[in-house]
N, C-alpha and C. Protein backbone atom coordinates (compact mmCIF):
# COMPACT_ATOMS: atom_id res chain seq x y z
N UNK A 1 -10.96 12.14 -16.67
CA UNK A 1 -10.17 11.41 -15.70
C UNK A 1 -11.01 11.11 -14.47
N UNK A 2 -10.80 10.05 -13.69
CA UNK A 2 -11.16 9.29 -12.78
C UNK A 2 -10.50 9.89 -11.66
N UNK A 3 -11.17 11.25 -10.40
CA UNK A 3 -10.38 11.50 -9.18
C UNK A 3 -10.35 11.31 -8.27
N UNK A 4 -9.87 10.58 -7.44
CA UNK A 4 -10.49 10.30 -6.43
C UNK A 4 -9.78 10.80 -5.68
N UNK A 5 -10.95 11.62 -4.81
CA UNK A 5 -10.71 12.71 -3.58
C UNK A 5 -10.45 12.22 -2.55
N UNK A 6 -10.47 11.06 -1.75
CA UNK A 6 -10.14 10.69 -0.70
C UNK A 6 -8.67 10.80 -1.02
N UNK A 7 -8.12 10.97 0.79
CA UNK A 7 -6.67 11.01 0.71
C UNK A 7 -6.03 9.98 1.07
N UNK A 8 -6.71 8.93 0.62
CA UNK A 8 -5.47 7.79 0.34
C UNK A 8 -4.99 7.08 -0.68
N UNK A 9 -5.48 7.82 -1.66
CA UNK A 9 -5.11 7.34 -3.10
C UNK A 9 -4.33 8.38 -3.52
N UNK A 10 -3.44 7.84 -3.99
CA UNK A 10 -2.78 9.12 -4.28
C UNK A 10 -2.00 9.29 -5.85
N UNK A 11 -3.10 9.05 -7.06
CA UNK A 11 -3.14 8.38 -8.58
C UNK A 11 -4.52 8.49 -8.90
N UNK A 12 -4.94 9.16 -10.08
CA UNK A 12 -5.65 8.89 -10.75
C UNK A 12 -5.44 8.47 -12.40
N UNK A 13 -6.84 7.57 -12.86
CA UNK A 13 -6.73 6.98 -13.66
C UNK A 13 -8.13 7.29 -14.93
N UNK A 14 -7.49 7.21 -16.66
CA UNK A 14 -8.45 8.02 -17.43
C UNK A 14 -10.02 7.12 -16.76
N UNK A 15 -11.13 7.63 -17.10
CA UNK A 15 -12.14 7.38 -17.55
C UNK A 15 -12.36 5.87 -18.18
N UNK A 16 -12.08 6.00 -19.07
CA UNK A 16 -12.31 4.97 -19.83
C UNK A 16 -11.17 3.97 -20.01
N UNK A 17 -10.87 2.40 -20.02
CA UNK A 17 -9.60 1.91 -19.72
C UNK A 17 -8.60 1.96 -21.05
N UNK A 18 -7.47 1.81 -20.29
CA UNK A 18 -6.43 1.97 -21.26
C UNK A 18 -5.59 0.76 -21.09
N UNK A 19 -5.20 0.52 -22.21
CA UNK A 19 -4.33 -1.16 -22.40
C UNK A 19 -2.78 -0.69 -21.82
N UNK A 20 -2.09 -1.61 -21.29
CA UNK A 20 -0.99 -1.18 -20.43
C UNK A 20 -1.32 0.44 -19.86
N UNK A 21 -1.70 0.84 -19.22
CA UNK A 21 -1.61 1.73 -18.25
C UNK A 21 -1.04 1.19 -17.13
N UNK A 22 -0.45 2.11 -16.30
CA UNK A 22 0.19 1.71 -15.88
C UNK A 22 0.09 2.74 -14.13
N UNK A 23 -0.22 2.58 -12.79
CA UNK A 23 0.14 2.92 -11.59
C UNK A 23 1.12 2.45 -10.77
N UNK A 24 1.47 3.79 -10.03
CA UNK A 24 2.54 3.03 -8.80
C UNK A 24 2.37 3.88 -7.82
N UNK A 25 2.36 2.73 -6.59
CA UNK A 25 2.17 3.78 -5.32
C UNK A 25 2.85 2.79 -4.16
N UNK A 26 3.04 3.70 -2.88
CA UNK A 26 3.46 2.29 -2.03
C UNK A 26 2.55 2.53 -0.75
N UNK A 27 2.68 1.17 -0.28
CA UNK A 27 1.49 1.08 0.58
C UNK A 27 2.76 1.11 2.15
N UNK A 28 2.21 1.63 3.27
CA UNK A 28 2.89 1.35 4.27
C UNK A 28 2.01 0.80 5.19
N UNK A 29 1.93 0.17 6.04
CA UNK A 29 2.09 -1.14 6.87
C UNK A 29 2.91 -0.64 8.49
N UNK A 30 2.52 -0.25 9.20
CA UNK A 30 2.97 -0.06 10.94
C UNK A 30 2.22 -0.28 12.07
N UNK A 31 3.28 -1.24 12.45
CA UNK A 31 2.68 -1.46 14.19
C UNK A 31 3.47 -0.83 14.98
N UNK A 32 3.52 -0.89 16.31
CA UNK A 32 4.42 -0.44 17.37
C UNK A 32 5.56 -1.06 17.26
N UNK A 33 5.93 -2.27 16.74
CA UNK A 33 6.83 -2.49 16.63
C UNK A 33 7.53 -3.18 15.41
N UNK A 34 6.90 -2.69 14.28
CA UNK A 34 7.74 -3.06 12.63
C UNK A 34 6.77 -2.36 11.96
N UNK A 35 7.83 -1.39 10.38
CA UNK A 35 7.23 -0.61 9.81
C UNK A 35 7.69 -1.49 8.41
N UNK A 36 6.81 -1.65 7.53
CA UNK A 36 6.66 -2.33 5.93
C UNK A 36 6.15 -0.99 4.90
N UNK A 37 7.18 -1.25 4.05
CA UNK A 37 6.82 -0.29 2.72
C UNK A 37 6.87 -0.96 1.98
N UNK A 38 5.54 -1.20 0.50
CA UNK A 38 5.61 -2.04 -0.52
C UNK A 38 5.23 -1.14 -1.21
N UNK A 39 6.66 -1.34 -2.19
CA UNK A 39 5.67 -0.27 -3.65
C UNK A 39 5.11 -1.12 -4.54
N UNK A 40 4.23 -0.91 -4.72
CA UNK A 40 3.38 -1.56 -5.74
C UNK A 40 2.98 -1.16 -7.04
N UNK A 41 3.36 -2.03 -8.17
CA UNK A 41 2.88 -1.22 -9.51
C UNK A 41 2.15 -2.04 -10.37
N UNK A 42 1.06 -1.81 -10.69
CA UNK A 42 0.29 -2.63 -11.19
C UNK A 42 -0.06 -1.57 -12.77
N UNK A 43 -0.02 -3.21 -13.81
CA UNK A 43 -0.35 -2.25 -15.23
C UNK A 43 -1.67 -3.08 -15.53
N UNK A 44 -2.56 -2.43 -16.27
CA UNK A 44 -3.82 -2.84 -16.53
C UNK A 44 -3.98 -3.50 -18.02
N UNK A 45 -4.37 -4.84 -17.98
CA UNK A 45 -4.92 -5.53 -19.75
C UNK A 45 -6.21 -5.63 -20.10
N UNK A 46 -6.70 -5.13 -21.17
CA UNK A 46 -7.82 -4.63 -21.53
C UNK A 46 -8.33 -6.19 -22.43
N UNK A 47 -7.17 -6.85 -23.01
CA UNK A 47 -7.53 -8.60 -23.29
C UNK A 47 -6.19 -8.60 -23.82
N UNK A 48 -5.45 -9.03 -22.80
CA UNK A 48 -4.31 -9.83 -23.46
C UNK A 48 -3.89 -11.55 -23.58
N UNK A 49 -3.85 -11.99 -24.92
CA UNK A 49 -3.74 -13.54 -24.41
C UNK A 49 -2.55 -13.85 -23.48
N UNK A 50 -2.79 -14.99 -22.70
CA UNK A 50 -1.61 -15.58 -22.13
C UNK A 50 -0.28 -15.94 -22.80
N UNK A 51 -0.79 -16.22 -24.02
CA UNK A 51 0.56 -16.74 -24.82
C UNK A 51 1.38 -15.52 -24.98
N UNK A 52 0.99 -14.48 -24.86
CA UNK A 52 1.69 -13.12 -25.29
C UNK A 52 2.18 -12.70 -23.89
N UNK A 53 1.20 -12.54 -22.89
CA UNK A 53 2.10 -11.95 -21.65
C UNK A 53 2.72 -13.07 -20.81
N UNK A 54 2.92 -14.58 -21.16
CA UNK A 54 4.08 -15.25 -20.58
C UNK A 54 4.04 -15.95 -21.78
N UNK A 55 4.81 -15.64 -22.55
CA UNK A 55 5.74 -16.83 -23.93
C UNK A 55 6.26 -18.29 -23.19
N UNK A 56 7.17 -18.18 -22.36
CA UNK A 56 7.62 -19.09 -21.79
C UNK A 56 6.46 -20.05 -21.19
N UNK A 57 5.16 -19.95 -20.74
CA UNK A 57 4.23 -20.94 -20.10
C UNK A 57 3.05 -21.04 -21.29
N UNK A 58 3.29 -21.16 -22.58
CA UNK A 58 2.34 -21.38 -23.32
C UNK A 58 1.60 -21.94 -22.90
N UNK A 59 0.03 -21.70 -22.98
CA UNK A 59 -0.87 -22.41 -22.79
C UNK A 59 -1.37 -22.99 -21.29
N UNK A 60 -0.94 -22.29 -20.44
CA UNK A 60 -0.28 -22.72 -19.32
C UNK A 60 -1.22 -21.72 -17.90
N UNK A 61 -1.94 -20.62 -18.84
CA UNK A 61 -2.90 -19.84 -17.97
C UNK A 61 -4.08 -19.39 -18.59
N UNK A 62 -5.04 -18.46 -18.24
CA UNK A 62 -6.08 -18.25 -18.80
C UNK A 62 -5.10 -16.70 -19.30
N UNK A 63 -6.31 -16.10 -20.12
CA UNK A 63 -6.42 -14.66 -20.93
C UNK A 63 -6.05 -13.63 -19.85
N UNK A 64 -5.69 -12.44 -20.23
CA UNK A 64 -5.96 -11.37 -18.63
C UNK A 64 -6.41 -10.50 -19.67
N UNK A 65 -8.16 -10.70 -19.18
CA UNK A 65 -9.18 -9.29 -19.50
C UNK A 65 -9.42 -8.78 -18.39
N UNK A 66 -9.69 -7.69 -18.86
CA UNK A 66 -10.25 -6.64 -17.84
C UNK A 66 -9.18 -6.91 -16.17
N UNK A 67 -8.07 -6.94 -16.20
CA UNK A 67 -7.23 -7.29 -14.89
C UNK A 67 -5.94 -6.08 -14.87
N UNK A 68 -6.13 -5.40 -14.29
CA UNK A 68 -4.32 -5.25 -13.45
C UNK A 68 -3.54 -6.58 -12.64
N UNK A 69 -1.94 -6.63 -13.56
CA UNK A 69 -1.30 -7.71 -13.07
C UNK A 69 -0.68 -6.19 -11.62
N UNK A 70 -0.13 -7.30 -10.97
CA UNK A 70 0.44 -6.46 -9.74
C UNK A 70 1.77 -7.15 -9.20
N UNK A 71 2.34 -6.15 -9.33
CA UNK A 71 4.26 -6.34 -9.25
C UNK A 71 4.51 -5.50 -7.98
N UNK A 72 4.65 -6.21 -6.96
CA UNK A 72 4.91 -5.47 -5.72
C UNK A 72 6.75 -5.72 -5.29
N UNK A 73 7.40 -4.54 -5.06
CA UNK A 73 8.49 -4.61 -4.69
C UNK A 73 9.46 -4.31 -5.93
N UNK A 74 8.96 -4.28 -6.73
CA UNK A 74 9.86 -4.31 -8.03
C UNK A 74 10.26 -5.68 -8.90
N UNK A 75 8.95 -6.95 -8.32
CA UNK A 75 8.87 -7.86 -9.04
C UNK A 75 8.69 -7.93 -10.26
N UNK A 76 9.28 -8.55 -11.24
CA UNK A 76 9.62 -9.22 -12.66
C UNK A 76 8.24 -10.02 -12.58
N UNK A 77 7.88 -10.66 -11.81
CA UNK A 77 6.50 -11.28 -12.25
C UNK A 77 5.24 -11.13 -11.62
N UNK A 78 4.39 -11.19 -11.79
CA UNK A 78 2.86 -10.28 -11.05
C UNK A 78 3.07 -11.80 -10.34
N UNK A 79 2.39 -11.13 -9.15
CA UNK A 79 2.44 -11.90 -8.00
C UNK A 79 0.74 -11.54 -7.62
N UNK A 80 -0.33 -10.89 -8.69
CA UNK A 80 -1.69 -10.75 -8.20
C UNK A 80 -2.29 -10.15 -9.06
N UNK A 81 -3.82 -10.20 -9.38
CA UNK A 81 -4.29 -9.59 -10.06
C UNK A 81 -5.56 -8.68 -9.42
N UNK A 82 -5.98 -7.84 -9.76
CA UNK A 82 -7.09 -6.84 -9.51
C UNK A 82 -7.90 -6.65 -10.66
N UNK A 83 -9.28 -7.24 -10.71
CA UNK A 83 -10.30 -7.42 -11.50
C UNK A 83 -10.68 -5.81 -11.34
N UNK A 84 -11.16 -5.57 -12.97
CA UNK A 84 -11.62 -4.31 -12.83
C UNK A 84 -10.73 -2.83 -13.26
N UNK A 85 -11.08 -2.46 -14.35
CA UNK A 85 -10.57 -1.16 -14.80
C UNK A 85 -10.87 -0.04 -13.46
N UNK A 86 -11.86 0.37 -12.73
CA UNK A 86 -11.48 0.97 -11.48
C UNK A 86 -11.26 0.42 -10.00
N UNK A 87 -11.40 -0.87 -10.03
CA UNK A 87 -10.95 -1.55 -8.51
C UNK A 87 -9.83 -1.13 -8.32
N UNK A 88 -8.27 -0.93 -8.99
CA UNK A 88 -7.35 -0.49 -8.27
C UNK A 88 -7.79 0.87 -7.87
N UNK A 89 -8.37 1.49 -7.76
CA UNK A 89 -8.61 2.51 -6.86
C UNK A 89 -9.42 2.31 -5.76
N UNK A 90 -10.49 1.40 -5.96
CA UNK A 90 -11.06 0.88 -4.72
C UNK A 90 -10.02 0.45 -3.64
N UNK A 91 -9.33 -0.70 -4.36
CA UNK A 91 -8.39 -1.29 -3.77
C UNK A 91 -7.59 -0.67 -3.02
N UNK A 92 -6.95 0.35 -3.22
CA UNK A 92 -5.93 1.33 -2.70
C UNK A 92 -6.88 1.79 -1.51
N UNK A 93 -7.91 2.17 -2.28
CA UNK A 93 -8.50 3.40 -0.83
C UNK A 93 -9.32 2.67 0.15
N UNK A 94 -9.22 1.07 0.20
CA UNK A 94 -9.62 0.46 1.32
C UNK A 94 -8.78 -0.63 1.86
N UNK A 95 -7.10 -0.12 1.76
CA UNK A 95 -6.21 -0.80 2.01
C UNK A 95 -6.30 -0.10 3.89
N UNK A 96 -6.70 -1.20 4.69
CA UNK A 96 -7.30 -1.04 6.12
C UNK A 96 -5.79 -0.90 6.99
N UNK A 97 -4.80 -1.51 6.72
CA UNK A 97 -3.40 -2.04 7.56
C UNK A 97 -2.90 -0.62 7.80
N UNK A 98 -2.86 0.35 7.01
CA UNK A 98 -2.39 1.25 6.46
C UNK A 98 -2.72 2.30 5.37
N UNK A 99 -1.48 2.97 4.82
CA UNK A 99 -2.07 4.14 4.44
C UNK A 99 -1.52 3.99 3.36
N UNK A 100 -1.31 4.92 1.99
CA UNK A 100 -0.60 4.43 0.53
C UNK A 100 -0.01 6.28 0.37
N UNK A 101 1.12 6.05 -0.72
CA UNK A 101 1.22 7.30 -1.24
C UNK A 101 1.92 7.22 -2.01
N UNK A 102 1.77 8.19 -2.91
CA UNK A 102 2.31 8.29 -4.46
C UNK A 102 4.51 8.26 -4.35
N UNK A 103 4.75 8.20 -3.33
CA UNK A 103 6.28 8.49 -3.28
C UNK A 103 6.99 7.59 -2.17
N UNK A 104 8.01 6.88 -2.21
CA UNK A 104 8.51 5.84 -1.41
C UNK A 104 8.79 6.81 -0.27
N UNK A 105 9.44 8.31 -0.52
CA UNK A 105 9.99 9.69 0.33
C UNK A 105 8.40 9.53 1.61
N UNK A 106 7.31 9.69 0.87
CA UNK A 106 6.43 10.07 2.08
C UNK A 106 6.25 9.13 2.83
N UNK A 107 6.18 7.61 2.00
CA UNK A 107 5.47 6.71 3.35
C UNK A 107 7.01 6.80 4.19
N UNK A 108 8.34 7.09 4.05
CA UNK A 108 9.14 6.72 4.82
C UNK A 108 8.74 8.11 5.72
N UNK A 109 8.83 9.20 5.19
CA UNK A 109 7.93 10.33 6.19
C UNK A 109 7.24 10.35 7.38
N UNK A 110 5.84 9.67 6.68
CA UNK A 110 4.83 8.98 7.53
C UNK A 110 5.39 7.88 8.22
N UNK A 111 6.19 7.11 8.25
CA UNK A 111 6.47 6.22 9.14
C UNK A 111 7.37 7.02 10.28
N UNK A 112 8.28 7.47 9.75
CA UNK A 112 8.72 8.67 10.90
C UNK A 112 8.03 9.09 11.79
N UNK A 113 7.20 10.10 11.56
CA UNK A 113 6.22 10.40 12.33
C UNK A 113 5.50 9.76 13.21
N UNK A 114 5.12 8.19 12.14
CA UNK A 114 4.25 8.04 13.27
C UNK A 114 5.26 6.99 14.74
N UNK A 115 6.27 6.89 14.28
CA UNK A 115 7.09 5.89 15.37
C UNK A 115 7.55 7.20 16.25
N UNK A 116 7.46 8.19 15.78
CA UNK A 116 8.01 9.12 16.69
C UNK A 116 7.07 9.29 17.49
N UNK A 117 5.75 9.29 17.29
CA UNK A 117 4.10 9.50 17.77
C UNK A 117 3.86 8.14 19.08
N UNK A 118 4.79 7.25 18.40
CA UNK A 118 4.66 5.39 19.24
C UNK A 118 5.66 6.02 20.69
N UNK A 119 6.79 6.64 20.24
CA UNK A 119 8.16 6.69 21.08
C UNK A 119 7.38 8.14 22.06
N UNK A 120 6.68 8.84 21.48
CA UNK A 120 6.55 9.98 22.96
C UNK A 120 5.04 9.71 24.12
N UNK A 121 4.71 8.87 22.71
CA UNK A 121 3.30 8.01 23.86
C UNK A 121 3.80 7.01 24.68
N UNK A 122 5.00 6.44 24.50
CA UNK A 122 5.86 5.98 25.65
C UNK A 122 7.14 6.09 26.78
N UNK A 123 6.97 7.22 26.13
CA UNK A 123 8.01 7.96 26.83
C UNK A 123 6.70 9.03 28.00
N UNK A 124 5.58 9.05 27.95
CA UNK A 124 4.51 9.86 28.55
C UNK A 124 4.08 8.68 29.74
N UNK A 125 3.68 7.58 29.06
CA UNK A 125 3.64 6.37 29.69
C UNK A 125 4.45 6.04 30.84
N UNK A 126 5.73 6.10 30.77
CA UNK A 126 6.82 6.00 31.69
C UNK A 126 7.29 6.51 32.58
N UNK A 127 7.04 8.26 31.93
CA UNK A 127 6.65 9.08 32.89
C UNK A 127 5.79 9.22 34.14
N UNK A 128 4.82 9.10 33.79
CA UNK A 128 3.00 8.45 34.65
C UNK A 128 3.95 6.93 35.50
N UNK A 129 4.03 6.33 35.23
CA UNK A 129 4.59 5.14 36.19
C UNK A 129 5.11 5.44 37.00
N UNK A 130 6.56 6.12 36.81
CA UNK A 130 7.36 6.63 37.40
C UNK A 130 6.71 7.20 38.87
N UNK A 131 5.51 8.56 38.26
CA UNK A 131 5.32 9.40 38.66
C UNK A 131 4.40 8.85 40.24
N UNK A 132 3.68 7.93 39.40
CA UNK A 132 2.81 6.47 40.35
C UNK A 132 3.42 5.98 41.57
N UNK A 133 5.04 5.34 40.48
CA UNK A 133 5.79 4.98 41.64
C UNK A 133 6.01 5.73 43.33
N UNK A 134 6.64 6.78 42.72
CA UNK A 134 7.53 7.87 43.72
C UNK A 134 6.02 8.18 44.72
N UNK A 135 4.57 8.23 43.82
CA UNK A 135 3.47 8.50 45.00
C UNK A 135 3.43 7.79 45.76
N UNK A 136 3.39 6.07 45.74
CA UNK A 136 3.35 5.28 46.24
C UNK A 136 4.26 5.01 47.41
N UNK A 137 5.65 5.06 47.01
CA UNK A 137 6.53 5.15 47.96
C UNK A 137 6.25 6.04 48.86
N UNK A 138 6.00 7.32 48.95
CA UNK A 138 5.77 8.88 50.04
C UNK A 138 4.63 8.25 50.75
N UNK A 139 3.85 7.46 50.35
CA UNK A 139 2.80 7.23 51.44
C UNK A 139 3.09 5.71 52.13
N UNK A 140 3.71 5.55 52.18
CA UNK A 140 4.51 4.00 52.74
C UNK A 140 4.41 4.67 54.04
């Protein structure tokens, strides 16, 4: 098996590729002011023709070798592909916006935290102003 020790992957995958295999993880996404959770599940084709993984668009795309399709949100249709039996792990562990994890429970966790982390660094902030203020005034 394929481990990868950094802690932002949070999935590993065999060694050697496997036809439909299959990952899921969700990525979270936070600014100061909006938090995004995408779960993402991407299954891997080792050579599947097009005619087989969309019947309905015969002829209509190329082959998917060597690709993870990628179904984010709980999409019915891949909305992306990831070249490469180990790029989805690259991929994951240099997702820059944010952080990923194996359970929808933690990134909502981690988003907790960290808005709670946004709300007392401004609530410290406000404090200090305040505190600015009231100096300012005493020496009037």
């Amino acid at each position: 098996m394929i481990v990868i020790t950094r802690d932002k992957v949070p999935f590993t995958i065999p060694d050697e590729p496997v036809d439909q295999f299959r990952v899921k993880y969700y990525r979270l996404s936070i600014s100061e002011s909006w938090v995004y959770i995408t779960e993402i599940e991407a299954v891997y084709h080792v050579n599947t023709p097009w005619s087989e993984y969309a019947s309905a668009w015969k002829g209509v795309g190329a082959d998917i070798v060597d690709d993870w399709m990628v179904y984010p949100n709980g999409s019915k249709q891949a909305e992306g592909r990831i070249c490469g039996w180990s790029d989805i792990v690259t991929r994951a562990a240099r997702f820059q916006s944010g952080k990923v994890f194996a359970t929808r429970e933690e990134a909502v966790q981690a988003s907790i935290e960290k808005i709670t982390g946004y709300i007392e660094e401004a609530e410290l902030h406000l404090r200090e102003l305040r505190q600015r203020r009231e100096t300012q005034k005493g020496s009037l």
